[in-house]
Protein backbone atom coordinates (compact mmCIF):
# COMPACT_ATOMS: atom_id res chain seq x y z
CA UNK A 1 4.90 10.57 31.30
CA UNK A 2 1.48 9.24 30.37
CA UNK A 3 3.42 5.48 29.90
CA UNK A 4 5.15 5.95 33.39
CA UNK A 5 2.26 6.53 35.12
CA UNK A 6 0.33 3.65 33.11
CA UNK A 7 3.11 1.53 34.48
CA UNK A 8 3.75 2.31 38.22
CA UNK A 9 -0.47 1.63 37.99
CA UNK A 10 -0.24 -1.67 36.93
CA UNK A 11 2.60 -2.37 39.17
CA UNK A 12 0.18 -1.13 42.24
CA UNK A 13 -2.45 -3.45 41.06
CA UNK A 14 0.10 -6.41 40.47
CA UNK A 15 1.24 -5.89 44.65
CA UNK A 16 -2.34 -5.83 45.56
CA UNK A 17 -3.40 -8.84 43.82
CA UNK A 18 -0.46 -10.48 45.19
CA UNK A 19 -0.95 -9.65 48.47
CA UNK A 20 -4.95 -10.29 48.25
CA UNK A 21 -3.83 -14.19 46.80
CA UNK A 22 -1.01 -14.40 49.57
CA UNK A 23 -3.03 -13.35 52.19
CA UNK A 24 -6.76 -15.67 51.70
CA UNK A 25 -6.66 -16.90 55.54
CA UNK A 26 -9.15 -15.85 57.57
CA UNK A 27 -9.09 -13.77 60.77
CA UNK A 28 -11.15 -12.86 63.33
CA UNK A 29 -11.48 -9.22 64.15
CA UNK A 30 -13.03 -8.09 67.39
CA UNK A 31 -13.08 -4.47 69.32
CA UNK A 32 -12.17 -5.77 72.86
CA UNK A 33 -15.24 -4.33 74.72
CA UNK A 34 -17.65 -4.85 71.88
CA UNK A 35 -19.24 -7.86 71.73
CA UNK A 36 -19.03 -8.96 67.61
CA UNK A 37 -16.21 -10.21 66.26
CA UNK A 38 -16.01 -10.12 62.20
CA UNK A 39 -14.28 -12.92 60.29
CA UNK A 40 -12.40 -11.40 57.74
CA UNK A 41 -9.51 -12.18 54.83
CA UNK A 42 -6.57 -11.11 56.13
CA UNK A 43 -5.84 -8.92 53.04
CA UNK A 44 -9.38 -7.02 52.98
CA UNK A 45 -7.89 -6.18 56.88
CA UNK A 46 -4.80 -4.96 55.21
CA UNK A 47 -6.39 -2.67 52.62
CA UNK A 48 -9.18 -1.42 55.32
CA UNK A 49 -6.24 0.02 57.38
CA UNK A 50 -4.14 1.57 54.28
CA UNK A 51 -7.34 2.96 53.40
CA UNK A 52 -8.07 4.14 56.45
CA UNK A 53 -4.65 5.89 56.39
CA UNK A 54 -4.96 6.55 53.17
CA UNK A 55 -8.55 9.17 54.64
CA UNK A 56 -6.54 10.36 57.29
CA UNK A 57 -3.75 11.56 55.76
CA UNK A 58 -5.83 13.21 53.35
CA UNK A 59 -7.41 14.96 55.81
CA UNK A 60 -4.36 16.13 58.02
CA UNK A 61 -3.76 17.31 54.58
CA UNK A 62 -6.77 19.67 53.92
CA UNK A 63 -6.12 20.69 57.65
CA UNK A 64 -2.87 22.17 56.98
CA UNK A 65 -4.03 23.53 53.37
CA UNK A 66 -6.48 24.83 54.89
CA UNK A 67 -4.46 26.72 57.68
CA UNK A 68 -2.25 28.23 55.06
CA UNK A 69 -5.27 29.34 52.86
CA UNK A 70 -6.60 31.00 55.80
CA UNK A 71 -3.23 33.00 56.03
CA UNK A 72 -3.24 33.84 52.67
CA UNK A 73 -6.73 35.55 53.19
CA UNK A 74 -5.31 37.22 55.64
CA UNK A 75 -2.63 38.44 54.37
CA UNK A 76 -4.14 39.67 51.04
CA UNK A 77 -6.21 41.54 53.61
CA UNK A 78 -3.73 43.36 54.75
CA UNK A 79 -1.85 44.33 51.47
CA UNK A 80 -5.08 45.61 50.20
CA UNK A 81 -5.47 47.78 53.68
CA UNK A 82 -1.90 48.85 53.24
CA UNK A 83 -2.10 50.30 49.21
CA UNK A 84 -5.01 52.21 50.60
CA UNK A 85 -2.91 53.96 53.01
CA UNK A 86 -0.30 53.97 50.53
CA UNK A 87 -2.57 56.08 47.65
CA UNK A 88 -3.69 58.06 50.50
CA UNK A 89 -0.12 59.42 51.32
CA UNK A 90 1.46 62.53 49.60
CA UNK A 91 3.48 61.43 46.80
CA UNK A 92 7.12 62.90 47.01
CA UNK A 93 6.62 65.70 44.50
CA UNK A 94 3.73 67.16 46.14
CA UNK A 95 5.71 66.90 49.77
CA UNK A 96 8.65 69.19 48.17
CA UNK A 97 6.22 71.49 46.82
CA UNK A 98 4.43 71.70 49.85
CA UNK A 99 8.04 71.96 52.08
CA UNK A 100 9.27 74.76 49.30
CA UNK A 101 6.41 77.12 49.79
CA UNK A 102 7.05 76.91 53.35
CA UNK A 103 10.70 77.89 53.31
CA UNK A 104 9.91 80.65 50.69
């Protein structure tokens, strides 16, 4: 496993140096209503936005984690609540005593 992931590593580094040696020309990058512009390699554009992506998918990711962790809570909240109730009940032995001395 160790070798597989050693591998599909040096693959991902073999892409990106391919793309950062394909991909040397120069761009200019400017926010329309902002005036600078920045001269950039088109690759360091490239990996800006997958890394970019790369933050916000991480983050819708913690989001929804987070929204299921919260439910969990909440549920282990109310398990707790109901074996409380649950020990606090007559067990089924002492109802049929109780229910026997009644019809006695």
């Amino acid at each position: 496993m160790r070798i597989l992931g050693s591998l599909f590593v040096l693959i991902f580094l073999v892409a990106i140096a391919a793309i950062a040696v394909a991909n040397r020309h120069e761009v200019i990058f400017s926010l329309s209503p902002l005036p600078f512009d920045i001269t950039l390699p088109v690759y360091l554009l490239i990996f800006i936005g997958l890394f970019l992506g790369l933050i916000a998918g991480g983050f819708v990711s913690v989001m929804a984690r987070w929204r299921y962790r919260r439910l969990l809570r909440r549920q282990d909240k109310d398990i707790k609540r109901l074996e409380k109730q649950l020990q606090t009940l007559p067990t089924p032995t002492d109802h049929d005593k109780t229910t026997a001395r009644l019809s006695a």
